[in-house]
PDB file of N, CA and C in Angstrom:
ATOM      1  N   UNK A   1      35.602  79.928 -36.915  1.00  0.00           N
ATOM      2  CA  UNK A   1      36.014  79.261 -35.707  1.00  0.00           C
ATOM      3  C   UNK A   1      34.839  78.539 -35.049  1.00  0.00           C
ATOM      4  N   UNK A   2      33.579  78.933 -34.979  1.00  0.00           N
ATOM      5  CA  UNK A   2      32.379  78.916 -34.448  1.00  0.00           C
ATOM      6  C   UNK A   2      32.008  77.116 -35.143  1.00  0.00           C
ATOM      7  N   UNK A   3      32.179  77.020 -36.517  1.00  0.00           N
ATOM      8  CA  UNK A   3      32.199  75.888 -37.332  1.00  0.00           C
ATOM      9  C   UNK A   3      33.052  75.171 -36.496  1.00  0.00           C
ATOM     10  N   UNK A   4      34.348  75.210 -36.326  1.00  0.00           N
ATOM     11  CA  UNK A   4      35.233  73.985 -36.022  1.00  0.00           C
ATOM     12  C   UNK A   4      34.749  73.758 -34.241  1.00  0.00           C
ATOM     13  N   UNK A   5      34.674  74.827 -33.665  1.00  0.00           N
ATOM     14  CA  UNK A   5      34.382  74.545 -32.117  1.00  0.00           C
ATOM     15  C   UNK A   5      33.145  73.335 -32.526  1.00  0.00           C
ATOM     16  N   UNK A   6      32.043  73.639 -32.877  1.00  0.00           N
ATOM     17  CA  UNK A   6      31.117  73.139 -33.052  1.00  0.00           C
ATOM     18  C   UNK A   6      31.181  71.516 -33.713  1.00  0.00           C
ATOM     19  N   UNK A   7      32.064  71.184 -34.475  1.00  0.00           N
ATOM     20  CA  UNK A   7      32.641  70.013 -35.140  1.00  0.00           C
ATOM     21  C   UNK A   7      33.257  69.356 -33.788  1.00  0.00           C
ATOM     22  N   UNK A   8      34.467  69.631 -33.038  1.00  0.00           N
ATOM     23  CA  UNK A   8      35.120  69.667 -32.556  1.00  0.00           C
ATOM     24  C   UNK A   8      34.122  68.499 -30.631  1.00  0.00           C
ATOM     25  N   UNK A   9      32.990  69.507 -30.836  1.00  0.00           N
ATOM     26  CA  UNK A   9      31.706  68.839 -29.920  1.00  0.00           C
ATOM     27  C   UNK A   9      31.598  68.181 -30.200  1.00  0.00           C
ATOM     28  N   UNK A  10      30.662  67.732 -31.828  1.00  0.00           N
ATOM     29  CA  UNK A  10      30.397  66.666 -32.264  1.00  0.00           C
ATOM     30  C   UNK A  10      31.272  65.751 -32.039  1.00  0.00           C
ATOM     31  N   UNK A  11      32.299  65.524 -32.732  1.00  0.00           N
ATOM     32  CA  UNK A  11      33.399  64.591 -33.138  1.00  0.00           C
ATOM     33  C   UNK A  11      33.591  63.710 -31.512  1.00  0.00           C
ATOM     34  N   UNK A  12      33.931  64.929 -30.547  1.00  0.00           N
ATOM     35  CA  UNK A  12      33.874  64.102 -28.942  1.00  0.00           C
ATOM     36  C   UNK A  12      32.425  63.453 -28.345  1.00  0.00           C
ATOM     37  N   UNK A  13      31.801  64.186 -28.904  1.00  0.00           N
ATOM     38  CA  UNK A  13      30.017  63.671 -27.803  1.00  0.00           C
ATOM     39  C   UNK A  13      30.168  61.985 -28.785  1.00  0.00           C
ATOM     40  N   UNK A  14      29.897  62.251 -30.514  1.00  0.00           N
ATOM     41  CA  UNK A  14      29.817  60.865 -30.895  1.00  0.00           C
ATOM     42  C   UNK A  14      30.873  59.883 -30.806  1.00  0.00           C
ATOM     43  N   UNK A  15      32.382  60.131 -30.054  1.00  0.00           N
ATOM     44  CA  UNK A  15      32.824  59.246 -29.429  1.00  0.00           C
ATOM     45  C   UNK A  15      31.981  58.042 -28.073  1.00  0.00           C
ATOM     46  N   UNK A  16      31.522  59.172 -27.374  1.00  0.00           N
ATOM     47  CA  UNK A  16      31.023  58.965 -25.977  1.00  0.00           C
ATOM     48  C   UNK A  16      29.654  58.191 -26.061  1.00  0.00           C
ATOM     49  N   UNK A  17      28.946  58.956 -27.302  1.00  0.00           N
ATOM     50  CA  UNK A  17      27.361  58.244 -26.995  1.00  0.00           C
ATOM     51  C   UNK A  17      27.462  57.500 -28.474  1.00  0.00           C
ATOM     52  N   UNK A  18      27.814  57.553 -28.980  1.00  0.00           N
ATOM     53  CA  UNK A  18      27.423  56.216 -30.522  1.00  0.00           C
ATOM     54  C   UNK A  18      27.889  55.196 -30.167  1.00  0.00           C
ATOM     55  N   UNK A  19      26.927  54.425 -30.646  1.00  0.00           N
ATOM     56  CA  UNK A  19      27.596  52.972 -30.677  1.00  0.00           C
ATOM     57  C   UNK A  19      27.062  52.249 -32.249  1.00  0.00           C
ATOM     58  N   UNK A  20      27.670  50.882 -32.454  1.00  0.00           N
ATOM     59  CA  UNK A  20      27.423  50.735 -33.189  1.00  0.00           C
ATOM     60  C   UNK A  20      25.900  49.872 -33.795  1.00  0.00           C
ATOM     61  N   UNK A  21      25.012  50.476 -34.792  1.00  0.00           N
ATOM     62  CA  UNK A  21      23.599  49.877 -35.008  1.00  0.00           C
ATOM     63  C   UNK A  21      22.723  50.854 -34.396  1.00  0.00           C
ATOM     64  N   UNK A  22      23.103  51.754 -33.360  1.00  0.00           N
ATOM     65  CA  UNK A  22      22.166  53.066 -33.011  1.00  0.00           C
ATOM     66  C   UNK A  22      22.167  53.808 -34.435  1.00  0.00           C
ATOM     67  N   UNK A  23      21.544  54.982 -33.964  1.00  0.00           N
ATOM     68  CA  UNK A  23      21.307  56.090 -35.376  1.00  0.00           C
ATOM     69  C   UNK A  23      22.508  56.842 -35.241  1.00  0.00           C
ATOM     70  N   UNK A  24      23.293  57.479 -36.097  1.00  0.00           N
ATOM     71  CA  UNK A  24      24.438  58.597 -35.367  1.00  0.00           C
ATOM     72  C   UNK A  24      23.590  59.673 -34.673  1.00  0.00           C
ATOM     73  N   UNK A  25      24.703  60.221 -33.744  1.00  0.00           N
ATOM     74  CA  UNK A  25      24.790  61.873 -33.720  1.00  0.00           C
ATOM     75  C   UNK A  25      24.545  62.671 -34.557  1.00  0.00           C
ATOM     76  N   UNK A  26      23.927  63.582 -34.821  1.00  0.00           N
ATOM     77  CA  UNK A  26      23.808  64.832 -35.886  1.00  0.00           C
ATOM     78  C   UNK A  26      23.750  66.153 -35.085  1.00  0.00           C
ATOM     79  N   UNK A  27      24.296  66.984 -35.840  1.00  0.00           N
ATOM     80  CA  UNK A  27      24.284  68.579 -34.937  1.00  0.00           C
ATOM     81  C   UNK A  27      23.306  69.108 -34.333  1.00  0.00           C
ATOM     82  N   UNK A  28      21.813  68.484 -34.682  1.00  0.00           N
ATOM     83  CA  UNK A  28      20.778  69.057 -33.928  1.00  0.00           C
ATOM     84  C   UNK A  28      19.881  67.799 -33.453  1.00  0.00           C
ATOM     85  N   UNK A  29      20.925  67.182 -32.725  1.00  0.00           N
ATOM     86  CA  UNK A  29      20.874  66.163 -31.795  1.00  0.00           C
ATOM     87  C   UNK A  29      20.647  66.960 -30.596  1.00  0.00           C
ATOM     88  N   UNK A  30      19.380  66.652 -29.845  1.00  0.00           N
ATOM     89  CA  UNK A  30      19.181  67.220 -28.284  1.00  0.00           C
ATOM     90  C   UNK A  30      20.447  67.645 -27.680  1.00  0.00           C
ATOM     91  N   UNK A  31      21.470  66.191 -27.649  1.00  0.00           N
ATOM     92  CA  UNK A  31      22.724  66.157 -27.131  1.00  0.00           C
ATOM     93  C   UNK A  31      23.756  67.359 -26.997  1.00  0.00           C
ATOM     94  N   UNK A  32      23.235  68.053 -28.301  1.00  0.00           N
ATOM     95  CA  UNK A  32      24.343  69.235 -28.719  1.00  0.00           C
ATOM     96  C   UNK A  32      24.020  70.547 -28.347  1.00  0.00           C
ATOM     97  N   UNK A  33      22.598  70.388 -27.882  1.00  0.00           N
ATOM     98  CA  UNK A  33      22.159  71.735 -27.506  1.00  0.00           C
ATOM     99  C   UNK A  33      23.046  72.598 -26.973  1.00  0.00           C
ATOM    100  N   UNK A  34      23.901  72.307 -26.266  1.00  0.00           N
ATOM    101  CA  UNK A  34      24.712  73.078 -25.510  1.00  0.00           C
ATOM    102  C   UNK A  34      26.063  73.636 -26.397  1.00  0.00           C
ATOM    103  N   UNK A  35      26.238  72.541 -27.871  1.00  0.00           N
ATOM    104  CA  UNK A  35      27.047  72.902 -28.510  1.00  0.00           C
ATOM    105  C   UNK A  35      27.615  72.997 -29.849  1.00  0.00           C
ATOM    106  N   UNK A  36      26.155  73.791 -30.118  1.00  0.00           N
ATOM    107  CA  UNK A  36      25.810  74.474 -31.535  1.00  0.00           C
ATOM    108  C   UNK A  36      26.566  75.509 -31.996  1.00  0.00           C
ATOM    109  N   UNK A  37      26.466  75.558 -32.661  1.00  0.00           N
ATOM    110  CA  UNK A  37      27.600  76.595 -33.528  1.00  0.00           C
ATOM    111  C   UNK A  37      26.982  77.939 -33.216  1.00  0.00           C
ATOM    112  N   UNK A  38      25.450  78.169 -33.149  1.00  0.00           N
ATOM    113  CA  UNK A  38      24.866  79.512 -32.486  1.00  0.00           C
ATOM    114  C   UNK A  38      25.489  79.935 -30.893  1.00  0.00           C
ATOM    115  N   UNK A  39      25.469  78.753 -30.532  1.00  0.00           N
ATOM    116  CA  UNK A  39      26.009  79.192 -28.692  1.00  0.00           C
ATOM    117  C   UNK A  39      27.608  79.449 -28.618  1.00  0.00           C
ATOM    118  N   UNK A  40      28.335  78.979 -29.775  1.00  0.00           N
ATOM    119  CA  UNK A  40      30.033  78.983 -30.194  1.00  0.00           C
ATOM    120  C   UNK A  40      29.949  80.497 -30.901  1.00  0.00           C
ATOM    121  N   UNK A  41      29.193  80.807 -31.618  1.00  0.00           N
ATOM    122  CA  UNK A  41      29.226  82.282 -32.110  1.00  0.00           C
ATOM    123  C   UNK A  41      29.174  83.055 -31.191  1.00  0.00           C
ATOM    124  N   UNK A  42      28.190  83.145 -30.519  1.00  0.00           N
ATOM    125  CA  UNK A  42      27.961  83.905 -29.085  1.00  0.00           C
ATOM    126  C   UNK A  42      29.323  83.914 -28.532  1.00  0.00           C
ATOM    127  N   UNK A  43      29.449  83.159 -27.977  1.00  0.00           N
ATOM    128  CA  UNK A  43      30.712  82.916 -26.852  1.00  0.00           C
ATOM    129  C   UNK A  43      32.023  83.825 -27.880  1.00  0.00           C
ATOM    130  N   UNK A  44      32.120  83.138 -28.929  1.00  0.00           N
ATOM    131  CA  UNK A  44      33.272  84.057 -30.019  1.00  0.00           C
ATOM    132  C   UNK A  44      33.270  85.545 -30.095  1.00  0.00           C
ATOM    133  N   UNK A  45      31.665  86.092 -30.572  1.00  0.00           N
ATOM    134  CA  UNK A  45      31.825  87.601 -30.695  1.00  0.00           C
ATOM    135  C   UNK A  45      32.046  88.088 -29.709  1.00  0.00           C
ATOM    136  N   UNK A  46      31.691  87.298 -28.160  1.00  0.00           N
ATOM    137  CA  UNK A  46      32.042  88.538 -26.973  1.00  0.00           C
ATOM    138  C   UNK A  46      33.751  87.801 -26.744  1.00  0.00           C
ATOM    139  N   UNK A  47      34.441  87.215 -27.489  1.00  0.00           N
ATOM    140  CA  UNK A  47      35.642  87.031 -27.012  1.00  0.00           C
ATOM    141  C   UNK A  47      35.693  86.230 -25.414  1.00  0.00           C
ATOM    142  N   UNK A  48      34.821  85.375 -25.277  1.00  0.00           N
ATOM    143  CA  UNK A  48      34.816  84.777 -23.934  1.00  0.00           C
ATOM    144  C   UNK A  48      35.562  83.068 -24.281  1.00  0.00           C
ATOM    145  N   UNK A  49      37.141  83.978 -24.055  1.00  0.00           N
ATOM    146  CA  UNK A  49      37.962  82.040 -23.824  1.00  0.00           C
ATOM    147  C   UNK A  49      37.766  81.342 -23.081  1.00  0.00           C
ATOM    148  N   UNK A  50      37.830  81.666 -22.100  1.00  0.00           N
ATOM    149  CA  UNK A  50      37.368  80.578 -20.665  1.00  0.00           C
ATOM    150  C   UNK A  50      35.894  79.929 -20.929  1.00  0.00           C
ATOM    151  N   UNK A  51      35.624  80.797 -21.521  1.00  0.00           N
ATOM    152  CA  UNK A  51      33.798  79.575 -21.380  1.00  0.00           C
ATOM    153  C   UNK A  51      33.739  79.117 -22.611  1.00  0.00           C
ATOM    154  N   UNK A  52      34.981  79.111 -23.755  1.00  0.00           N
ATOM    155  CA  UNK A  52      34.908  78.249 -25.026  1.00  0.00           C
ATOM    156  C   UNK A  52      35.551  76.760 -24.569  1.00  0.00           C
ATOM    157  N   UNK A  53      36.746  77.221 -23.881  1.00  0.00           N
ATOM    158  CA  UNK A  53      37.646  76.517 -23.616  1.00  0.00           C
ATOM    159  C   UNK A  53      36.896  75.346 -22.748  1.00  0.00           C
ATOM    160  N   UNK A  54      36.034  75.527 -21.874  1.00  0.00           N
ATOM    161  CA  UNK A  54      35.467  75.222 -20.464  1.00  0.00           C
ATOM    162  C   UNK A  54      34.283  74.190 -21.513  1.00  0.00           C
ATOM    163  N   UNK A  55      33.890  74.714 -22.220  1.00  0.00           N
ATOM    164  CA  UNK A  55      32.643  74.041 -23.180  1.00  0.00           C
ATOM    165  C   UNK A  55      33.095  72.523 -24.133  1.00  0.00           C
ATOM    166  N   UNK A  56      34.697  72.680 -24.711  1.00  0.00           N
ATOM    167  CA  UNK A  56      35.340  72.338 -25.252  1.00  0.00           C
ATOM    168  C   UNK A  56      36.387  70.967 -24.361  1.00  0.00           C
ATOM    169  N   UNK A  57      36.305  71.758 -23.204  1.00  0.00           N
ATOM    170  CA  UNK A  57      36.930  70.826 -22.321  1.00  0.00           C
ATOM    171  C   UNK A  57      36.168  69.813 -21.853  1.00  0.00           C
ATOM    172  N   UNK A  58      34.701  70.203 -21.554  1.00  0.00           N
ATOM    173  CA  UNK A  58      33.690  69.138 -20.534  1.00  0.00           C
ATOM    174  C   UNK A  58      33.537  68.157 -21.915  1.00  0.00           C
ATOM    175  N   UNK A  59      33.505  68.681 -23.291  1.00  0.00           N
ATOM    176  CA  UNK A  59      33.134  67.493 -24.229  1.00  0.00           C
ATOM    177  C   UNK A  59      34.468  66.355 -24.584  1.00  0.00           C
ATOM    178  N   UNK A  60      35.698  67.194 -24.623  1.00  0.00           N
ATOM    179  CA  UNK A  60      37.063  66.091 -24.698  1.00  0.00           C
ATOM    180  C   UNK A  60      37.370  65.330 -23.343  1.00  0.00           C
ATOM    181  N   UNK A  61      36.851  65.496 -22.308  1.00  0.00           N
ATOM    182  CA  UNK A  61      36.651  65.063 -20.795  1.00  0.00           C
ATOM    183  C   UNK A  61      36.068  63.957 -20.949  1.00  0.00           C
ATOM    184  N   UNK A  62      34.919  63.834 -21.745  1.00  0.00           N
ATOM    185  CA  UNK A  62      34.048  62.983 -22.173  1.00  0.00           C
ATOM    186  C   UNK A  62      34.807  62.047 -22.963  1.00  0.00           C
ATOM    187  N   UNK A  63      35.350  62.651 -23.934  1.00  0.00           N
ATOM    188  CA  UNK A  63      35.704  61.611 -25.199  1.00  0.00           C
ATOM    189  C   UNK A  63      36.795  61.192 -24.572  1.00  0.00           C
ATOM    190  N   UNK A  64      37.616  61.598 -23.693  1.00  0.00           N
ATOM    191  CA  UNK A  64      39.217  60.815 -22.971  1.00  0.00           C
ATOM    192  C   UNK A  64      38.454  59.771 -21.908  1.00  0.00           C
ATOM    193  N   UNK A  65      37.124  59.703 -21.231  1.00  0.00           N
ATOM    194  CA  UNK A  65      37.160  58.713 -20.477  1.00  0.00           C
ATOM    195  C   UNK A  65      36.188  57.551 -21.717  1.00  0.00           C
ATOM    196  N   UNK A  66      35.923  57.718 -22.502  1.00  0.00           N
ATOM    197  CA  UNK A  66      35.836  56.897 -23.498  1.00  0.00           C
ATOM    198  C   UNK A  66      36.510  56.076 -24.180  1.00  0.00           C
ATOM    199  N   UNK A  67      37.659  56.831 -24.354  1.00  0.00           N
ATOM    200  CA  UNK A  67      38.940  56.118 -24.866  1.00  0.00           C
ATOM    201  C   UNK A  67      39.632  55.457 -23.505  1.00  0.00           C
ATOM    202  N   UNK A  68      39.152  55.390 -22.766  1.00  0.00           N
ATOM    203  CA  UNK A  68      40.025  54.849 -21.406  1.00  0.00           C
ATOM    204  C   UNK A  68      40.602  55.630 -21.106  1.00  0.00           C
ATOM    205  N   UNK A  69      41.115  57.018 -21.260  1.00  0.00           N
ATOM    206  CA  UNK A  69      41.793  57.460 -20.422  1.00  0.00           C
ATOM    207  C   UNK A  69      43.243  58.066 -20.678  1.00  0.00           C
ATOM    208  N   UNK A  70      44.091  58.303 -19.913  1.00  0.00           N
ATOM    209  CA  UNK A  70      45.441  58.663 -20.524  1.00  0.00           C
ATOM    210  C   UNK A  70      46.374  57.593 -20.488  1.00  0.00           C
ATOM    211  N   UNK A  71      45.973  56.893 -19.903  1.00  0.00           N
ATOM    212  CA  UNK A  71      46.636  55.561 -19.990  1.00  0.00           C
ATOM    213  C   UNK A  71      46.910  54.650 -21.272  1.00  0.00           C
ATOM    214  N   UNK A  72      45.798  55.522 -21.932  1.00  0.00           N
ATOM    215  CA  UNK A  72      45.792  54.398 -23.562  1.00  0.00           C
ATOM    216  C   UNK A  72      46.337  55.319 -24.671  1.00  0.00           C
ATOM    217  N   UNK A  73      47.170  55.255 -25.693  1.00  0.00           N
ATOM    218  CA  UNK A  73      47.664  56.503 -26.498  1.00  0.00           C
ATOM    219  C   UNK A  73      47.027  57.185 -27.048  1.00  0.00           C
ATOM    220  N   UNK A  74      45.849  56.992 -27.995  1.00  0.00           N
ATOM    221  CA  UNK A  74      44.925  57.500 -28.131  1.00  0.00           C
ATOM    222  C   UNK A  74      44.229  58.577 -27.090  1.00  0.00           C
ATOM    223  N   UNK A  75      44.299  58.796 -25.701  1.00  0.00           N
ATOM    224  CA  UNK A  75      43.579  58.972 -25.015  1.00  0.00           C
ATOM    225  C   UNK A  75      44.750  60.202 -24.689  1.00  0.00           C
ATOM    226  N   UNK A  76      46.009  59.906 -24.248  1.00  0.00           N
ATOM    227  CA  UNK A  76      47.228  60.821 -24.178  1.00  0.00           C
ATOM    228  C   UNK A  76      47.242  61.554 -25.763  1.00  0.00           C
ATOM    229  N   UNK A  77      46.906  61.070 -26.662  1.00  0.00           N
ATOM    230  CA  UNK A  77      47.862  62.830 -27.203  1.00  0.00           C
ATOM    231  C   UNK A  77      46.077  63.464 -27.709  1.00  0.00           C
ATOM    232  N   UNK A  78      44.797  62.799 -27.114  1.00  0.00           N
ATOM    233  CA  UNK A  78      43.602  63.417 -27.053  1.00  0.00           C
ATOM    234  C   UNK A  78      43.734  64.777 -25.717  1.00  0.00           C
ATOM    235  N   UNK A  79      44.553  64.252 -24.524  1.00  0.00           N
ATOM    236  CA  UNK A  79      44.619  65.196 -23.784  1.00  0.00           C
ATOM    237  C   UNK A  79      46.014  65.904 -24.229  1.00  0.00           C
ATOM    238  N   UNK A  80      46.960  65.726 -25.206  1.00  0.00           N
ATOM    239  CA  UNK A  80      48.038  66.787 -25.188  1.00  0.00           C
ATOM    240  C   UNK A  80      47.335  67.750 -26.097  1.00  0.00           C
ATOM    241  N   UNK A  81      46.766  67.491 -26.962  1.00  0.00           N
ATOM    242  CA  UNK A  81      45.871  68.078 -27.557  1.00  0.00           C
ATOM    243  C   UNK A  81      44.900  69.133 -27.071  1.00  0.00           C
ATOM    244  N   UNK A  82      44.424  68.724 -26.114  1.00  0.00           N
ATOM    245  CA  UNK A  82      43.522  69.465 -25.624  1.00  0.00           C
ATOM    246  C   UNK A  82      44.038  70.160 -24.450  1.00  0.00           C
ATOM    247  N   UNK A  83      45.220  70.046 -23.937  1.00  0.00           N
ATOM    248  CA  UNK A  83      46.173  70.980 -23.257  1.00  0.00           C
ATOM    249  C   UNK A  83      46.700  72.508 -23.946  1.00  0.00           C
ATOM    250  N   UNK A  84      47.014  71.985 -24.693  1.00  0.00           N
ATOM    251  CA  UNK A  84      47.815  72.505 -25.625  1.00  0.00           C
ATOM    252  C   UNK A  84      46.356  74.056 -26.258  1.00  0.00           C
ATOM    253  N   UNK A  85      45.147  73.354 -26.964  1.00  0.00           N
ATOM    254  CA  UNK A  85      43.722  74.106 -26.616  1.00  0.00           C
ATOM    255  C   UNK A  85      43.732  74.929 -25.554  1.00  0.00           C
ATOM    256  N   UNK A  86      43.868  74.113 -24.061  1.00  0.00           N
ATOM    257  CA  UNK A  86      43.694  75.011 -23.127  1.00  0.00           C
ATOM    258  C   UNK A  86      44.292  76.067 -22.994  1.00  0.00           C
ATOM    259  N   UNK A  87      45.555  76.204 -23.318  1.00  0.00           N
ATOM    260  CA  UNK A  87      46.319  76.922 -23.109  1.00  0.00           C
ATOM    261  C   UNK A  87      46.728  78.392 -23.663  1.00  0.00           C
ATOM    262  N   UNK A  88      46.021  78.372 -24.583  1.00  0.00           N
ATOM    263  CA  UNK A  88      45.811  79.608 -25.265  1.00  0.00           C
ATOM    264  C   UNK A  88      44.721  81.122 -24.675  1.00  0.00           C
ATOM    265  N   UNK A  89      45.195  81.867 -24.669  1.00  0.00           N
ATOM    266  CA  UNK A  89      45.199  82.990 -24.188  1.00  0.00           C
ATOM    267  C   UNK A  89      43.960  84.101 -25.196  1.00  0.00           C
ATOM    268  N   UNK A  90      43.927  83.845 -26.414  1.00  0.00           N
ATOM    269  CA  UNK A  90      42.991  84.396 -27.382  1.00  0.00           C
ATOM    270  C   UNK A  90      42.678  83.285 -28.336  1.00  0.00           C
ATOM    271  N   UNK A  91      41.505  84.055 -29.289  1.00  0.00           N
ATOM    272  CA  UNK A  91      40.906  83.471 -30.116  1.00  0.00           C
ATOM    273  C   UNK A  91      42.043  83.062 -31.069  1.00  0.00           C
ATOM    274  N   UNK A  92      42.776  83.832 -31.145  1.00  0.00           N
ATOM    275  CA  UNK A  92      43.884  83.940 -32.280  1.00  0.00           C
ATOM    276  C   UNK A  92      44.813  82.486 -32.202  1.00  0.00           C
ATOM    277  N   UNK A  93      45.125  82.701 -30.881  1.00  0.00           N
ATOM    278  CA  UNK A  93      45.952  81.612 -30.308  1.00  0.00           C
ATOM    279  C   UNK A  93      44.943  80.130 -30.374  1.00  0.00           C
ATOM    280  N   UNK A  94      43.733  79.830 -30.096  1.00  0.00           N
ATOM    281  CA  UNK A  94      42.955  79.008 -30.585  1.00  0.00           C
ATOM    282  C   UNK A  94      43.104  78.477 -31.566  1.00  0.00           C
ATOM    283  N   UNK A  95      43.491  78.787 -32.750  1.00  0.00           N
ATOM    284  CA  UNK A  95      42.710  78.726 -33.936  1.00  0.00           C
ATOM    285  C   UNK A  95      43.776  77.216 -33.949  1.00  0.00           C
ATOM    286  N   UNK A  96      45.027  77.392 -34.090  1.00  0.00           N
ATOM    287  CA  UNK A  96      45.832  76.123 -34.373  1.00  0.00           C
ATOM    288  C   UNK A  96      45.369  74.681 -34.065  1.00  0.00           C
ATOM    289  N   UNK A  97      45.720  74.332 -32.163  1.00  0.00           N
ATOM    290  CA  UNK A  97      45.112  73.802 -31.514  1.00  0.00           C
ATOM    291  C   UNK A  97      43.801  73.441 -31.606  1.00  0.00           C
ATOM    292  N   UNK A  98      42.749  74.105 -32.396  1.00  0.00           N
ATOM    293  CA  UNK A  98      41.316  74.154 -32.252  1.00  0.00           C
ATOM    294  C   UNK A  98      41.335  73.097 -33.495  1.00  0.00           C
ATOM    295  N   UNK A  99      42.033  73.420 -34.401  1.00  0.00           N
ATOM    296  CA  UNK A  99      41.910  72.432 -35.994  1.00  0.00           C
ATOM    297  C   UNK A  99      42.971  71.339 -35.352  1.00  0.00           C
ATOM    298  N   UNK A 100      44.067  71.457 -35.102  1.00  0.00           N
ATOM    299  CA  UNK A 100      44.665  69.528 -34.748  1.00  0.00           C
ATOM    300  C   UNK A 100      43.505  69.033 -34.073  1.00  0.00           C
ATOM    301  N   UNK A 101      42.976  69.739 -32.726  1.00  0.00           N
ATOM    302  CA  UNK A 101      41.625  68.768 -31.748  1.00  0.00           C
ATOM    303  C   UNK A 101      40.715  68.372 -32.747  1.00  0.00           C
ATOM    304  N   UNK A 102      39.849  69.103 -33.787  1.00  0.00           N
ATOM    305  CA  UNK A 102      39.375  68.758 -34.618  1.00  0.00           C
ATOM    306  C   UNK A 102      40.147  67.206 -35.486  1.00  0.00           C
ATOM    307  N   UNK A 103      40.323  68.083 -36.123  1.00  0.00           N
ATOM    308  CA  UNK A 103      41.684  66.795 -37.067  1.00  0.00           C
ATOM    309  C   UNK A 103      41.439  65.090 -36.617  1.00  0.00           C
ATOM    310  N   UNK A 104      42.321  65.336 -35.488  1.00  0.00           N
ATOM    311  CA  UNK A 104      42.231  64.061 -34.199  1.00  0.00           C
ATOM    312  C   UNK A 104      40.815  63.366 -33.933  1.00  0.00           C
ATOM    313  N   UNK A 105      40.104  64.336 -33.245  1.00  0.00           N
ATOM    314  CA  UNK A 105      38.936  63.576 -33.162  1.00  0.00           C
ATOM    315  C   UNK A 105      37.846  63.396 -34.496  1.00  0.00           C
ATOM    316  N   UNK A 106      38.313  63.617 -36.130  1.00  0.00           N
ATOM    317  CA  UNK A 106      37.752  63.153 -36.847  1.00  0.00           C
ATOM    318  C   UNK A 106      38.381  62.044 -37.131  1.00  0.00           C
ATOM    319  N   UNK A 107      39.508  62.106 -36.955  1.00  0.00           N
ATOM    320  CA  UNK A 107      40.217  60.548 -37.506  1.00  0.00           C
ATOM    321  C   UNK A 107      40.189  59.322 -36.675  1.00  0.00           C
ATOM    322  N   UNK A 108      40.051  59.436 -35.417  1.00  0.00           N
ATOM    323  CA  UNK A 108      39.730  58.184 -34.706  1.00  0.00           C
ATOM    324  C   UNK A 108      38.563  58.037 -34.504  1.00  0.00           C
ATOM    325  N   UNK A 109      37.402  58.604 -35.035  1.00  0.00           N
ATOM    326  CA  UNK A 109      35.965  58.127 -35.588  1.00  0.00           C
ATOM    327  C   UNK A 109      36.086  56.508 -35.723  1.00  0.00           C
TER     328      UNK A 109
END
């Protein structure tokens, strides 16, 4: 799970900050410090949803005002998506939601 949370960062931050002719994003990009797969393990073994969710949210927050917003479709089923994330109650319940958000934000790369 720790893998996809961590993908899941990426995939939204290099919405927000790449552009095109810069260098990409890579996982041990300054940028990610906050959302490495070491700090997603942590948060996992003590079972802390709210501060996965909360970590997960400030980076798709990012990538929806990138896309313009909910106003643009892309941008709506980025937030049904990430509703749908929120909304889960355990890790268990994560796991679905956690791979479509993934999914999504690899394909509109």
């Amino acid at each position: 799970m720790d893998r996809a949370l961590e993908t899941v960062a990426l995939f939204a931050l290099k919405l927000v900050h790449e552009t095109e002719g810069q260098s990409p994003i890579l996982r041990d990009d300054p940028i990610m410090d906050d959302y490495q797969r070491e700090v997603f393990q942590l948060l996992v073994r003590r079972g802390e949803v709210a501060a996965i969710q909360l970590k997960v949210a400030t980076c798709v927050g990012l990538a929806l005002t990138a896309l313009g917003g909910v106003d643009k479709p892309m941008g709506r089923e980025l937030q049904r998506l990430a509703i749908d994330f929120g909304q889960a109650q355990t890790l268990e319940q994560m796991q679905a939601p956690l791979l479509a958000l993934r999914d999504y934000l690899k394909d509109i790369q």
